[in-house]
PDB file of N, CA and C in Angstrom:
ATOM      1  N   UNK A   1       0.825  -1.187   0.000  1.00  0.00           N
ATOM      2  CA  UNK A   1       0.000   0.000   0.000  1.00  0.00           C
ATOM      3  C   UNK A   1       0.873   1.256   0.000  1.00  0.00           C
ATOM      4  N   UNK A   2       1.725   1.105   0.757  1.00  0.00           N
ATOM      5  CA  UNK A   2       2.847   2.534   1.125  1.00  0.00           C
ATOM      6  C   UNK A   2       3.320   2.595  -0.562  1.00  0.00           C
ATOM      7  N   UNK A   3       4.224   1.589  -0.953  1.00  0.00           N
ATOM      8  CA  UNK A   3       4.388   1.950  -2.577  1.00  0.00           C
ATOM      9  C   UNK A   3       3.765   2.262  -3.522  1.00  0.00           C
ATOM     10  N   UNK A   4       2.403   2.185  -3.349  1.00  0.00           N
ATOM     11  CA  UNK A   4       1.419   3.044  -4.575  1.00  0.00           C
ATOM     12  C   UNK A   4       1.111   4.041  -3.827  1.00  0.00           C
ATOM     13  N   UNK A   5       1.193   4.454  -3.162  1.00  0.00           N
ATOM     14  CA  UNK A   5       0.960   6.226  -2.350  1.00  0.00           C
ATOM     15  C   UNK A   5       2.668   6.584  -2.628  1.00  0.00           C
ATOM     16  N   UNK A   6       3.274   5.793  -2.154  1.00  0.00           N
ATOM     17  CA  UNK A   6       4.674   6.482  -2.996  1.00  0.00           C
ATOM     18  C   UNK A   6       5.000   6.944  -4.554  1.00  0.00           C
ATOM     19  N   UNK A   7       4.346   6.229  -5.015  1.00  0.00           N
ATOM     20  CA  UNK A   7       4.037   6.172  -6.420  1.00  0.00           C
ATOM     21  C   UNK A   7       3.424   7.468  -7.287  1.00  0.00           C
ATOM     22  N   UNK A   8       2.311   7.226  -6.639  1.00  0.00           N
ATOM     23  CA  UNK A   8       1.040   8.509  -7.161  1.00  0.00           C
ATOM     24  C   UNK A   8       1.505   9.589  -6.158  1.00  0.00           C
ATOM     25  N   UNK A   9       2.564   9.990  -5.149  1.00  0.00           N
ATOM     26  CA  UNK A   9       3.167  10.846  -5.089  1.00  0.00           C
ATOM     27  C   UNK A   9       4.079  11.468  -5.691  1.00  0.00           C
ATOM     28  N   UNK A  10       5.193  10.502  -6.474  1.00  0.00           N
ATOM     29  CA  UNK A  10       5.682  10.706  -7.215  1.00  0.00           C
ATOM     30  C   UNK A  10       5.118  11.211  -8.425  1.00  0.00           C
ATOM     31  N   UNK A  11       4.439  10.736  -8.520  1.00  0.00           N
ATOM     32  CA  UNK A  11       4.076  11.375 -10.125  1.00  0.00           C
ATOM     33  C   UNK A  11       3.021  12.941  -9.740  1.00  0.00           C
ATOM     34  N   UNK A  12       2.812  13.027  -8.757  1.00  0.00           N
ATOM     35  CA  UNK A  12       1.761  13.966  -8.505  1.00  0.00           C
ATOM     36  C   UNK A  12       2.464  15.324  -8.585  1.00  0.00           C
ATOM     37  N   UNK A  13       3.693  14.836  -7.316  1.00  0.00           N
ATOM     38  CA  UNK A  13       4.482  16.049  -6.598  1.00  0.00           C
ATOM     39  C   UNK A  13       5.894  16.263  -7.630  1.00  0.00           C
ATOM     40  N   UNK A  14       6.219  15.692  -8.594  1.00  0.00           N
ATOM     41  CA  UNK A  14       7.177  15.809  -9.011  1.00  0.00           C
ATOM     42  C   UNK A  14       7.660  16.730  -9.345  1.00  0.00           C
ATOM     43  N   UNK A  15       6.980  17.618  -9.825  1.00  0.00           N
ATOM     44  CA  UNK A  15       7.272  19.347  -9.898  1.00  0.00           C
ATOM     45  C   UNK A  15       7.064  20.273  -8.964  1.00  0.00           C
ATOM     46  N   UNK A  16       6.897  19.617  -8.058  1.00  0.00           N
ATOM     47  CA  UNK A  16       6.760  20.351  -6.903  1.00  0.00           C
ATOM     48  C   UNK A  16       7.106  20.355  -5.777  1.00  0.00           C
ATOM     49  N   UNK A  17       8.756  19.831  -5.699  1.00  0.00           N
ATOM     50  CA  UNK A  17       9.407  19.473  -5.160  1.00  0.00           C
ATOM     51  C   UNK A  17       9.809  20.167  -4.048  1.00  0.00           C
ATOM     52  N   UNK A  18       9.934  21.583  -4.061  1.00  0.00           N
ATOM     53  CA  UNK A  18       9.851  22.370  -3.029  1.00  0.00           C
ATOM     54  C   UNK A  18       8.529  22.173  -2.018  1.00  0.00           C
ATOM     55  N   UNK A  19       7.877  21.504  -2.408  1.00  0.00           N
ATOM     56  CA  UNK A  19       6.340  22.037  -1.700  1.00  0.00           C
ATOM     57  C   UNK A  19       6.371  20.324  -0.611  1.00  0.00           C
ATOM     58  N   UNK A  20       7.015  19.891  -0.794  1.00  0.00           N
ATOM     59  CA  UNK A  20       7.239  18.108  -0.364  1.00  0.00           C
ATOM     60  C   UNK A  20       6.724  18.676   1.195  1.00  0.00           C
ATOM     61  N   UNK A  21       7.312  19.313   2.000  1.00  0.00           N
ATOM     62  CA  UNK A  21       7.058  19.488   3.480  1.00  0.00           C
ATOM     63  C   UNK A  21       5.235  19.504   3.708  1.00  0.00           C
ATOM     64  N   UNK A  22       4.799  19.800   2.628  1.00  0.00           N
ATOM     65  CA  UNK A  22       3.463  20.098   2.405  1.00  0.00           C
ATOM     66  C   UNK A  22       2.516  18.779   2.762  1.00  0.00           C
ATOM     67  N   UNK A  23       2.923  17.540   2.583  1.00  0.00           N
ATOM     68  CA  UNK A  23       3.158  16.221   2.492  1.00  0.00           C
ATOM     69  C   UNK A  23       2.386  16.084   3.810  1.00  0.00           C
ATOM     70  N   UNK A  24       3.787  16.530   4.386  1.00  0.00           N
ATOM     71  CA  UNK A  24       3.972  15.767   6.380  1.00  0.00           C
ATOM     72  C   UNK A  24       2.667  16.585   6.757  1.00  0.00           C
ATOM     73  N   UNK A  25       2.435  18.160   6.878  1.00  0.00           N
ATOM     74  CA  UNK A  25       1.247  18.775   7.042  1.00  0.00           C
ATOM     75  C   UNK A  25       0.067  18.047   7.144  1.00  0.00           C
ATOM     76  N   UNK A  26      -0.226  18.233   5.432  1.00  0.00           N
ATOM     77  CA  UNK A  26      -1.180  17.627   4.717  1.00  0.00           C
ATOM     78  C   UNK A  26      -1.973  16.152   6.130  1.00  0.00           C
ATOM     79  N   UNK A  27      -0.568  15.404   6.073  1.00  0.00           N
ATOM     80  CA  UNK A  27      -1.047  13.833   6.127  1.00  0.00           C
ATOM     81  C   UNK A  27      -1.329  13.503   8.153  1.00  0.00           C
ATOM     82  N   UNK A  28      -0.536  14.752   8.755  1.00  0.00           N
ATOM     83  CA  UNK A  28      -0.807  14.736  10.352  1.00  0.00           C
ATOM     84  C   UNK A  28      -2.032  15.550  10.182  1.00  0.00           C
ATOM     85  N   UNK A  29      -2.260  16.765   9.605  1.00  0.00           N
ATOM     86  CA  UNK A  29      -3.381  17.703  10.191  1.00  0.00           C
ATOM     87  C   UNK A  29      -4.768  16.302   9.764  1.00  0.00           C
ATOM     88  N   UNK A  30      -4.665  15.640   8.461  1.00  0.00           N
ATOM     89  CA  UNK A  30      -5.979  14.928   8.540  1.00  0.00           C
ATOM     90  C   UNK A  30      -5.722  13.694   9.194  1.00  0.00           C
ATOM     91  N   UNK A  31      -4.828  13.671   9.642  1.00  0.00           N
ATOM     92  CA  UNK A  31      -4.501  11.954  11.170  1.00  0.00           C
ATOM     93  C   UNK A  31      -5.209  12.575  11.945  1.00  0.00           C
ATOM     94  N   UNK A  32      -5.090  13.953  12.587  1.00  0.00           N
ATOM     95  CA  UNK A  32      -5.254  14.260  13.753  1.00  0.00           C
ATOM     96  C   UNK A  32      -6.766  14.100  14.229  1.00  0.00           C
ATOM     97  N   UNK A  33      -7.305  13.537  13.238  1.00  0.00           N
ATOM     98  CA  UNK A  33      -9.150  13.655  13.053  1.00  0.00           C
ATOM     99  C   UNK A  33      -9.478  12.154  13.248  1.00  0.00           C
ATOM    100  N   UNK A  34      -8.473  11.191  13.462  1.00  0.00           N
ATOM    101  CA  UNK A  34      -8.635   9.381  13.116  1.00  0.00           C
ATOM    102  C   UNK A  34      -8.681   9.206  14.139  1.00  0.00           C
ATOM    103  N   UNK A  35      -8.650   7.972  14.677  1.00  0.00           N
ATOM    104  CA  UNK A  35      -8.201   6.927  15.673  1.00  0.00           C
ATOM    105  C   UNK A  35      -6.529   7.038  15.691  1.00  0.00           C
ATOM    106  N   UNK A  36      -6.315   6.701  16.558  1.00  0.00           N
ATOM    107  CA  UNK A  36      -4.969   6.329  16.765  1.00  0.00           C
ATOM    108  C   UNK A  36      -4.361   5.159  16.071  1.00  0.00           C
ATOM    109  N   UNK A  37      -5.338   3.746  15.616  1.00  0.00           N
ATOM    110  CA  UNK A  37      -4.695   2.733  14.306  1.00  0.00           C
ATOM    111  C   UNK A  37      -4.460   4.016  13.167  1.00  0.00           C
ATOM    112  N   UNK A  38      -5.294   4.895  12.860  1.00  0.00           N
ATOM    113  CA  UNK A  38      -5.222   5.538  11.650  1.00  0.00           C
ATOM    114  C   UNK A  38      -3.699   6.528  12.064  1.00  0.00           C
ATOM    115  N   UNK A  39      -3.479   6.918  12.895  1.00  0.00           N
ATOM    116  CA  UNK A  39      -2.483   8.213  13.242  1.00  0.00           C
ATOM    117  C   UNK A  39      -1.094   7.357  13.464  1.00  0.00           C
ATOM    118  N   UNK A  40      -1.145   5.895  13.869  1.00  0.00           N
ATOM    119  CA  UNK A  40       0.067   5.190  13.543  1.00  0.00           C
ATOM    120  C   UNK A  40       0.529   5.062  11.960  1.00  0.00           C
ATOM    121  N   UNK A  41      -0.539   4.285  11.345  1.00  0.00           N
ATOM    122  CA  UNK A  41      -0.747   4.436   9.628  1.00  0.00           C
ATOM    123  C   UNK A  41       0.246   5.715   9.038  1.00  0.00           C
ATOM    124  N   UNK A  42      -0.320   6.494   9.921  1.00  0.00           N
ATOM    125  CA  UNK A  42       0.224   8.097   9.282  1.00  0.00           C
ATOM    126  C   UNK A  42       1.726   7.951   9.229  1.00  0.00           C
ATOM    127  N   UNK A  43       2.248   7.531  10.753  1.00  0.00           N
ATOM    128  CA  UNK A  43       3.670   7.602  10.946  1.00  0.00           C
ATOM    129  C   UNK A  43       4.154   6.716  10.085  1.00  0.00           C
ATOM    130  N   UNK A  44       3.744   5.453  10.081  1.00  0.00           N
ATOM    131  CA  UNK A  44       4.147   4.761   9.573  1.00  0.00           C
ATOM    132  C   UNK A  44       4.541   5.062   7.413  1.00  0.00           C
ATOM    133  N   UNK A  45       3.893   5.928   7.307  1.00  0.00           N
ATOM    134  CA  UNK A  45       3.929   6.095   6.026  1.00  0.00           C
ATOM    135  C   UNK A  45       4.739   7.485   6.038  1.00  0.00           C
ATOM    136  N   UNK A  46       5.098   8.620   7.263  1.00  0.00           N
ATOM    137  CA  UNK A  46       6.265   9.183   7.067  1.00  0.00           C
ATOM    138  C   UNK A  46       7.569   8.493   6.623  1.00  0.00           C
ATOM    139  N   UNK A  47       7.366   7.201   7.824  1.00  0.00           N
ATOM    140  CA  UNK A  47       8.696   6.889   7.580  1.00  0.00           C
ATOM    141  C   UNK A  47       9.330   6.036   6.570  1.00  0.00           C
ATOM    142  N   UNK A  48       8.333   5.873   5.988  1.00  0.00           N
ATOM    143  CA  UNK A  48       8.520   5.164   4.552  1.00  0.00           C
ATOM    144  C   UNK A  48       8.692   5.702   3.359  1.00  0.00           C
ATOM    145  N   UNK A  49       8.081   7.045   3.609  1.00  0.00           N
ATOM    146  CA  UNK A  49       8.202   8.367   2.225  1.00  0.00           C
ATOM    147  C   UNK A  49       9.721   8.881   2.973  1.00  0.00           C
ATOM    148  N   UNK A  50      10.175   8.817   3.932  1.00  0.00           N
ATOM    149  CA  UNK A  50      11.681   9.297   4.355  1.00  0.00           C
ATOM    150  C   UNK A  50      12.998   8.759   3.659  1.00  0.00           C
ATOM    151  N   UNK A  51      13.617   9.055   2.975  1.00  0.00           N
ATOM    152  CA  UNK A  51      14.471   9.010   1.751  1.00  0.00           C
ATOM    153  C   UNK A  51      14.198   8.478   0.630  1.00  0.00           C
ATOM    154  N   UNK A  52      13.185   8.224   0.529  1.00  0.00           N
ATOM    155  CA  UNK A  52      12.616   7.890  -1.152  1.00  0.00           C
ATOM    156  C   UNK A  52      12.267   9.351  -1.586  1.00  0.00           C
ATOM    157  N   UNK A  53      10.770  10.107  -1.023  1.00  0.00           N
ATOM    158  CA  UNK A  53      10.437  11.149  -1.261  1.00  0.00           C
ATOM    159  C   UNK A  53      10.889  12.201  -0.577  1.00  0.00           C
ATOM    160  N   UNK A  54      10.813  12.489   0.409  1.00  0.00           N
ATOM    161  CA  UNK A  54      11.763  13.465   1.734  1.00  0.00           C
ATOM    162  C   UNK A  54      12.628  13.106   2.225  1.00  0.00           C
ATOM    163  N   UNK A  55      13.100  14.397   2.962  1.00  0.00           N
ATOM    164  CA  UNK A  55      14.695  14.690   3.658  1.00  0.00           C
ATOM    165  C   UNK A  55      14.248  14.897   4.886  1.00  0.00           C
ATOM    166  N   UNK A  56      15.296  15.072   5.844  1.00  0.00           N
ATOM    167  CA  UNK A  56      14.921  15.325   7.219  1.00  0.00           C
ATOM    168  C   UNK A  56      13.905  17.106   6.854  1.00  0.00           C
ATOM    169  N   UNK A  57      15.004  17.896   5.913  1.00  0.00           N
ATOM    170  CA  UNK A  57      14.498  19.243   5.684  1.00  0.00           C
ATOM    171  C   UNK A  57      13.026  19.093   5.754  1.00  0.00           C
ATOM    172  N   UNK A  58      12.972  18.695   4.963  1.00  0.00           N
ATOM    173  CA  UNK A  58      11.450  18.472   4.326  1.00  0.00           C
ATOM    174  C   UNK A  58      10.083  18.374   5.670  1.00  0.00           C
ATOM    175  N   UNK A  59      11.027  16.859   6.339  1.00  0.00           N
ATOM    176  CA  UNK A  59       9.930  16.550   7.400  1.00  0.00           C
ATOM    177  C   UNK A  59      10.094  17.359   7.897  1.00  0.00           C
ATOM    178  N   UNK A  60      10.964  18.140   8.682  1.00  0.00           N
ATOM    179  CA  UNK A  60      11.241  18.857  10.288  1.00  0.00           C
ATOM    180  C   UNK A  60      10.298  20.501   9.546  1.00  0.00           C
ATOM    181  N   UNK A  61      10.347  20.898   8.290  1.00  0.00           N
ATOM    182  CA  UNK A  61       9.367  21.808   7.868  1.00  0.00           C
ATOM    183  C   UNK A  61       8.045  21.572   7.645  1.00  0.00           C
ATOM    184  N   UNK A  62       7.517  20.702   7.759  1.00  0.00           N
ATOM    185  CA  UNK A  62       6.242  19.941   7.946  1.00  0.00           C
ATOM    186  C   UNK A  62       5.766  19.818   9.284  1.00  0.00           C
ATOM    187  N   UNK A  63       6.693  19.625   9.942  1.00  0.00           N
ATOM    188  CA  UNK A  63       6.615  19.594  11.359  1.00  0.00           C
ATOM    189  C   UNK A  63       6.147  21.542  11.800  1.00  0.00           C
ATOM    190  N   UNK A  64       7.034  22.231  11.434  1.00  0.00           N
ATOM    191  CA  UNK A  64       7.193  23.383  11.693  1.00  0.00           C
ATOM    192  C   UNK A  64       5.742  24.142  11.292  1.00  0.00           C
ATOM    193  N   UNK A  65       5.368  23.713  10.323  1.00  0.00           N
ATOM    194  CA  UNK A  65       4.194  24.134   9.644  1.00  0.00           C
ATOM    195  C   UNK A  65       2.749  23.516  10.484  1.00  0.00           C
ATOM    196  N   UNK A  66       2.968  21.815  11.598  1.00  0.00           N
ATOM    197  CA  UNK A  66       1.996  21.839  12.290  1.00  0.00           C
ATOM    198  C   UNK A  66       2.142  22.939  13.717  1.00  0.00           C
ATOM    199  N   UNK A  67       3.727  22.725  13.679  1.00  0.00           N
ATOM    200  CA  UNK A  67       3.337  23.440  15.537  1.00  0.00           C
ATOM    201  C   UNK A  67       2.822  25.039  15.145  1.00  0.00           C
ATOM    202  N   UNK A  68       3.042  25.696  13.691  1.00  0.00           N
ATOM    203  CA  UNK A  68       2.396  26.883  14.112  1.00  0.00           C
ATOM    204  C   UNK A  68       0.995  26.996  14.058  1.00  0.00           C
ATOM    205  N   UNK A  69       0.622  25.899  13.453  1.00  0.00           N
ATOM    206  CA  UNK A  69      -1.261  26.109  13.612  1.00  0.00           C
ATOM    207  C   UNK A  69      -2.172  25.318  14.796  1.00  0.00           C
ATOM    208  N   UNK A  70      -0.850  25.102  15.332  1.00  0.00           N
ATOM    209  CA  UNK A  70      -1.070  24.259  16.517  1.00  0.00           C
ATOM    210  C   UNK A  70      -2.389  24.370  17.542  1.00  0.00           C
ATOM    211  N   UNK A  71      -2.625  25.732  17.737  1.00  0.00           N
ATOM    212  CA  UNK A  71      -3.487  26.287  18.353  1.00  0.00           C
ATOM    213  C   UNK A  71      -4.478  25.939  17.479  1.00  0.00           C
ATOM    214  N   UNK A  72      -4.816  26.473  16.178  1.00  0.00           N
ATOM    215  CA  UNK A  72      -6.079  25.958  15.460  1.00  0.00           C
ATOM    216  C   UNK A  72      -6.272  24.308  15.116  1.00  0.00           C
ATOM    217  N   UNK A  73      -5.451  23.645  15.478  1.00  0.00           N
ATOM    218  CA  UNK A  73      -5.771  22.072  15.383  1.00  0.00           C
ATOM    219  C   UNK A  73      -6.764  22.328  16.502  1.00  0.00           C
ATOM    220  N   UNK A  74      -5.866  22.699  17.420  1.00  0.00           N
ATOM    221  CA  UNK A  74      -6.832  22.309  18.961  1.00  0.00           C
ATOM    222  C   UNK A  74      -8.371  22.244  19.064  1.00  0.00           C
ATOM    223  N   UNK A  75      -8.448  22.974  18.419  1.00  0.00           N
ATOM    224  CA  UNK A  75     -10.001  23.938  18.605  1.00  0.00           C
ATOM    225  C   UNK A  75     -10.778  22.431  17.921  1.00  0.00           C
ATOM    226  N   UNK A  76     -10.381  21.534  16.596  1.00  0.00           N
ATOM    227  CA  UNK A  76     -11.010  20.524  16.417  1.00  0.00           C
ATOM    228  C   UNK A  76     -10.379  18.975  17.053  1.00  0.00           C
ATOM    229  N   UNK A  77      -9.183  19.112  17.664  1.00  0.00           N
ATOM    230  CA  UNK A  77      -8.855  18.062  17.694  1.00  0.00           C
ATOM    231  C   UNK A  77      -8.337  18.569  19.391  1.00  0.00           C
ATOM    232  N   UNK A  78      -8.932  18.812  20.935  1.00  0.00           N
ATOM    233  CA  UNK A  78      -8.840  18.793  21.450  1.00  0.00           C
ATOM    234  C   UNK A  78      -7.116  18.277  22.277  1.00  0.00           C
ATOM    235  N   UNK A  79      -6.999  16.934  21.914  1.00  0.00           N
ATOM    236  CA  UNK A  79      -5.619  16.276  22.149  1.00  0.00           C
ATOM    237  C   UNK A  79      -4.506  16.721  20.989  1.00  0.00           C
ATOM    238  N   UNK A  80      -4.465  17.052  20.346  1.00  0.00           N
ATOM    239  CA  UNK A  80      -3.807  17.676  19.047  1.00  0.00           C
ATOM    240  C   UNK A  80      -2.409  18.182  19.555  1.00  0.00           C
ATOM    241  N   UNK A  81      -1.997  18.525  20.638  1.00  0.00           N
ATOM    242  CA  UNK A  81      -0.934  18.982  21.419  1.00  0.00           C
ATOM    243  C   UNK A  81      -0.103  17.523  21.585  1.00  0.00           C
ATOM    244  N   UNK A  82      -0.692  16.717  22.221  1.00  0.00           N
ATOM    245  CA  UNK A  82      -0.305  15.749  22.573  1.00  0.00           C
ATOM    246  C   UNK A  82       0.119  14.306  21.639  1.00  0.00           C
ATOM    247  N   UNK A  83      -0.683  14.442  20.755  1.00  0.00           N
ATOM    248  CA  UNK A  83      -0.973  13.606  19.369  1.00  0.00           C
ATOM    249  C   UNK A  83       0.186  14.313  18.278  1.00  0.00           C
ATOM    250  N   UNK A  84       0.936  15.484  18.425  1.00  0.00           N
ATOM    251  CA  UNK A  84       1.648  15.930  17.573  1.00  0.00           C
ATOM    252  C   UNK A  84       2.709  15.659  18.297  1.00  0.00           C
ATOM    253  N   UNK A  85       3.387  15.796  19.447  1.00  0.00           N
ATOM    254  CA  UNK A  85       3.998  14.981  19.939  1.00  0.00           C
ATOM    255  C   UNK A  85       4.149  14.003  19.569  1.00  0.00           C
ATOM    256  N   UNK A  86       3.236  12.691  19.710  1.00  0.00           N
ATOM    257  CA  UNK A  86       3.855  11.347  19.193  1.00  0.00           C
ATOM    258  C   UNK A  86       4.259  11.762  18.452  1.00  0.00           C
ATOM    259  N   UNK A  87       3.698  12.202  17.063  1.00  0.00           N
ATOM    260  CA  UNK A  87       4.217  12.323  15.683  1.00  0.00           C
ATOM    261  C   UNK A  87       5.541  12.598  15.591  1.00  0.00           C
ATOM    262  N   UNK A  88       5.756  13.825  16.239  1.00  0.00           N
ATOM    263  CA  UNK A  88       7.670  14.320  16.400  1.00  0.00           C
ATOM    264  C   UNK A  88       8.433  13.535  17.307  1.00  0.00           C
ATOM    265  N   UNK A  89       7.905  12.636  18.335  1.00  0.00           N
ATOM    266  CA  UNK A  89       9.112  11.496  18.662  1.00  0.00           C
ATOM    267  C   UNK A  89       8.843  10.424  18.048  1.00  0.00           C
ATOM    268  N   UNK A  90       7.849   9.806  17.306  1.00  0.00           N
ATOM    269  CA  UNK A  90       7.878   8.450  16.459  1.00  0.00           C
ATOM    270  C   UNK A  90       8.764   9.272  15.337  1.00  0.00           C
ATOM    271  N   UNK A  91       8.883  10.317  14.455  1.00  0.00           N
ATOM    272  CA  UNK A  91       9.795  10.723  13.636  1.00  0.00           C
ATOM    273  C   UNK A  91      10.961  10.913  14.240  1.00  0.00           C
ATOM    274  N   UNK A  92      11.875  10.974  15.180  1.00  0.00           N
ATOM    275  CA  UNK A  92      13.259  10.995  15.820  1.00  0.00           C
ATOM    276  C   UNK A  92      13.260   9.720  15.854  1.00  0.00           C
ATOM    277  N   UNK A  93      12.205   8.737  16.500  1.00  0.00           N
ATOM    278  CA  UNK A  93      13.386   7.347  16.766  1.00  0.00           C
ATOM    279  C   UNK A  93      13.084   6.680  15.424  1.00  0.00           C
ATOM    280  N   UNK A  94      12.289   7.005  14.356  1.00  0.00           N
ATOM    281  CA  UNK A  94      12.494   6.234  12.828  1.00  0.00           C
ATOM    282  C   UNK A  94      13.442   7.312  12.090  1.00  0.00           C
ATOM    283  N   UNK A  95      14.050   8.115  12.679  1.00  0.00           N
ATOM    284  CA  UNK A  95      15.891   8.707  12.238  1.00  0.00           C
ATOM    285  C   UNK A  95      14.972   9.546  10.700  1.00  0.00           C
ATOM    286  N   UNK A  96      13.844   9.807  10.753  1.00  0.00           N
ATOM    287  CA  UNK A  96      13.105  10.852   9.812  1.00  0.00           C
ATOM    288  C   UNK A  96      13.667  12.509  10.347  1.00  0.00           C
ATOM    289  N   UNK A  97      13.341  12.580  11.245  1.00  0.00           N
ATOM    290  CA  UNK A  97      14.283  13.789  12.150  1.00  0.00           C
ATOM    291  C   UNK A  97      15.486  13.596  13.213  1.00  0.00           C
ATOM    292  N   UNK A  98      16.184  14.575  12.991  1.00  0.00           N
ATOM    293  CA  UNK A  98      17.308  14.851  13.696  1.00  0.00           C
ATOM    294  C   UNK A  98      16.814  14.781  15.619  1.00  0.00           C
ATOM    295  N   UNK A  99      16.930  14.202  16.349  1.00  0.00           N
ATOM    296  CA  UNK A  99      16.856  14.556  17.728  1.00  0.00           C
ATOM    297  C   UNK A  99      16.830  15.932  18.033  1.00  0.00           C
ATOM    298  N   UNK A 100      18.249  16.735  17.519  1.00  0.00           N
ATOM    299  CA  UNK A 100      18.527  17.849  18.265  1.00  0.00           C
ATOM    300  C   UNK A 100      16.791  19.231  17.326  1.00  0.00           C
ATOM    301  N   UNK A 101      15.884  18.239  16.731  1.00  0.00           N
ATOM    302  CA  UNK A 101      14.219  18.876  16.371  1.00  0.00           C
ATOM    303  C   UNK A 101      13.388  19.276  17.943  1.00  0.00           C
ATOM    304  N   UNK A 102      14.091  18.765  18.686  1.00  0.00           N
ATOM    305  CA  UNK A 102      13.007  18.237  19.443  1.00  0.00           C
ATOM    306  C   UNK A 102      13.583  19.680  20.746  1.00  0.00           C
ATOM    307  N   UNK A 103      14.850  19.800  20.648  1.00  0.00           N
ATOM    308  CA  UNK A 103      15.291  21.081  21.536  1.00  0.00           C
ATOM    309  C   UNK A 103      14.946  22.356  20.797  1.00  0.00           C
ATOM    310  N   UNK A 104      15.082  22.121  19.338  1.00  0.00           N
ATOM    311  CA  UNK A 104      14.890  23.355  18.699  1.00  0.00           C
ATOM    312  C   UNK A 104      14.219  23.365  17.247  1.00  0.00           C
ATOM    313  N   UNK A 105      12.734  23.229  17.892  1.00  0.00           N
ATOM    314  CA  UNK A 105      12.005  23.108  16.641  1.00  0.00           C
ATOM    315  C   UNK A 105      11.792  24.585  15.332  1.00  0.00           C
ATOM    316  N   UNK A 106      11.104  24.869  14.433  1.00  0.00           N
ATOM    317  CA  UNK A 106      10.704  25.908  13.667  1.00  0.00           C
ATOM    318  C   UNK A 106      12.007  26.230  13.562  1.00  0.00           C
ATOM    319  N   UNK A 107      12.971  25.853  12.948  1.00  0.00           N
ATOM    320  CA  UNK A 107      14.404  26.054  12.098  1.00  0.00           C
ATOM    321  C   UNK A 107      14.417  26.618  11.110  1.00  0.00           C
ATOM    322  N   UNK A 108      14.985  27.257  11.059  1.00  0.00           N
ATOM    323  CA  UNK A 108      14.816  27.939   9.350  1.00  0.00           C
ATOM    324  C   UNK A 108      15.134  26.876   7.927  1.00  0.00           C
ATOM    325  N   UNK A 109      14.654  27.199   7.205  1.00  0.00           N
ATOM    326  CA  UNK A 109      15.137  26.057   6.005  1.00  0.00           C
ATOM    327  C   UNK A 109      16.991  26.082   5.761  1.00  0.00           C
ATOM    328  N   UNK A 110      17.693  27.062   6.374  1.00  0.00           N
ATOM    329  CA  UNK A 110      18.798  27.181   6.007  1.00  0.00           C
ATOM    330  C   UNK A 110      20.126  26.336   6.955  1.00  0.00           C
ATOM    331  N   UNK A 111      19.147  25.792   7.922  1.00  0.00           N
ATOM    332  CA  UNK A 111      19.895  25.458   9.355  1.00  0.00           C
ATOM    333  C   UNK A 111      20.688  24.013   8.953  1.00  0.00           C
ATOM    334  N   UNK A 112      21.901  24.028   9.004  1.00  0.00           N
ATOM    335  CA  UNK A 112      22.558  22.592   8.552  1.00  0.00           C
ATOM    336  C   UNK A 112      22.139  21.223   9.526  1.00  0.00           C
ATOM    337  N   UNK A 113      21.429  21.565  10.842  1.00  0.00           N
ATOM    338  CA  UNK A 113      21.058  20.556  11.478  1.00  0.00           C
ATOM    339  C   UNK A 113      19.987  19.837  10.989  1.00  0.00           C
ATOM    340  N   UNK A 114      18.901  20.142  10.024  1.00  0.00           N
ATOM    341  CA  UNK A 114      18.281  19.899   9.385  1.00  0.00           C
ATOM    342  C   UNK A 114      18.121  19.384   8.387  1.00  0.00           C
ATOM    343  N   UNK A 115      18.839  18.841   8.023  1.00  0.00           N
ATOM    344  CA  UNK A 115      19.942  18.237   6.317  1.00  0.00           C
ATOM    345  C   UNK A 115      19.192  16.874   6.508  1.00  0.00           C
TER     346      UNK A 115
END
C-alpha cells in the first residue's frame, strides 16, 4: 500500500518538489481527526516516504508548519498537542528527524542541522 501512495506521489508532486514538506502537514493535520490505528498508519507512512520522497528538511518543515497552527488544530482536535507529539518522537526514533528537532524546533530552512 505505502508503494502506490509512494508512487502517485511521485508522479503527482514531481514538480513540486519544493512544496514536499506540504506532504507531512497535509497527512498529520488529517490523522489528527482518526483513531490512533489511523495516526500510527500516518507515521508509519512518514517513515517510509523518508528518503525515497523526503529529507529530514522536508519533514522537520512539515513539522514546523503543524506546531504553528497548533493552536487551530486544537479547537477541532482537542488532544492535538499531545498527538503531535507522538508524531515528532515516532519521527526521531524512525531517524526521519534529527533529535537535536526536538530542543529546537521551527528552524529555518537554512539550518545545517536539518539536512
Amino acid at each position: 500500500m505505502t508503494r502506490i501512495g509512494l508512487f502517485a506521489l511521485n508522479d503527482e508532486f514531481d514538480f513540486m518538489y519544493v512544496l514536499f514538506f506540504q506532504i507531512i502537514r497535509i497527512l498529520i493535520t488529517l490523522a489528527l481527526e482518526e483513531k490512533s490505528a489511523n495516526r500510527e498508519n500516518a507515521s508509519v507512512l512518514i517513515s517510509d516516504l523518508y528518503g525515497q520522497v523526503l529529507n529530514s528538511r522536508e519533514v522537520g518543515s512539515g513539522f514546523d508548519q503543524i506546531l504553528r497552527q497548533l493552536s487551530d488544530l486544537e479547537l477541532d482536535t482537542p488532544d492535538a498537542t499531545d498527538a503531535v507529539g507522538n508524531f515528532i518522537a515516532r519521527a526521531v526514533a524512525d531517524d526521519c528527524l534529527p533529535p537535536v528537532y526536538v530542543t529546537k524546533p521551527l528552524s529555518s530552512p537554512t539550518d545545517p542541522k536539518m539536512q
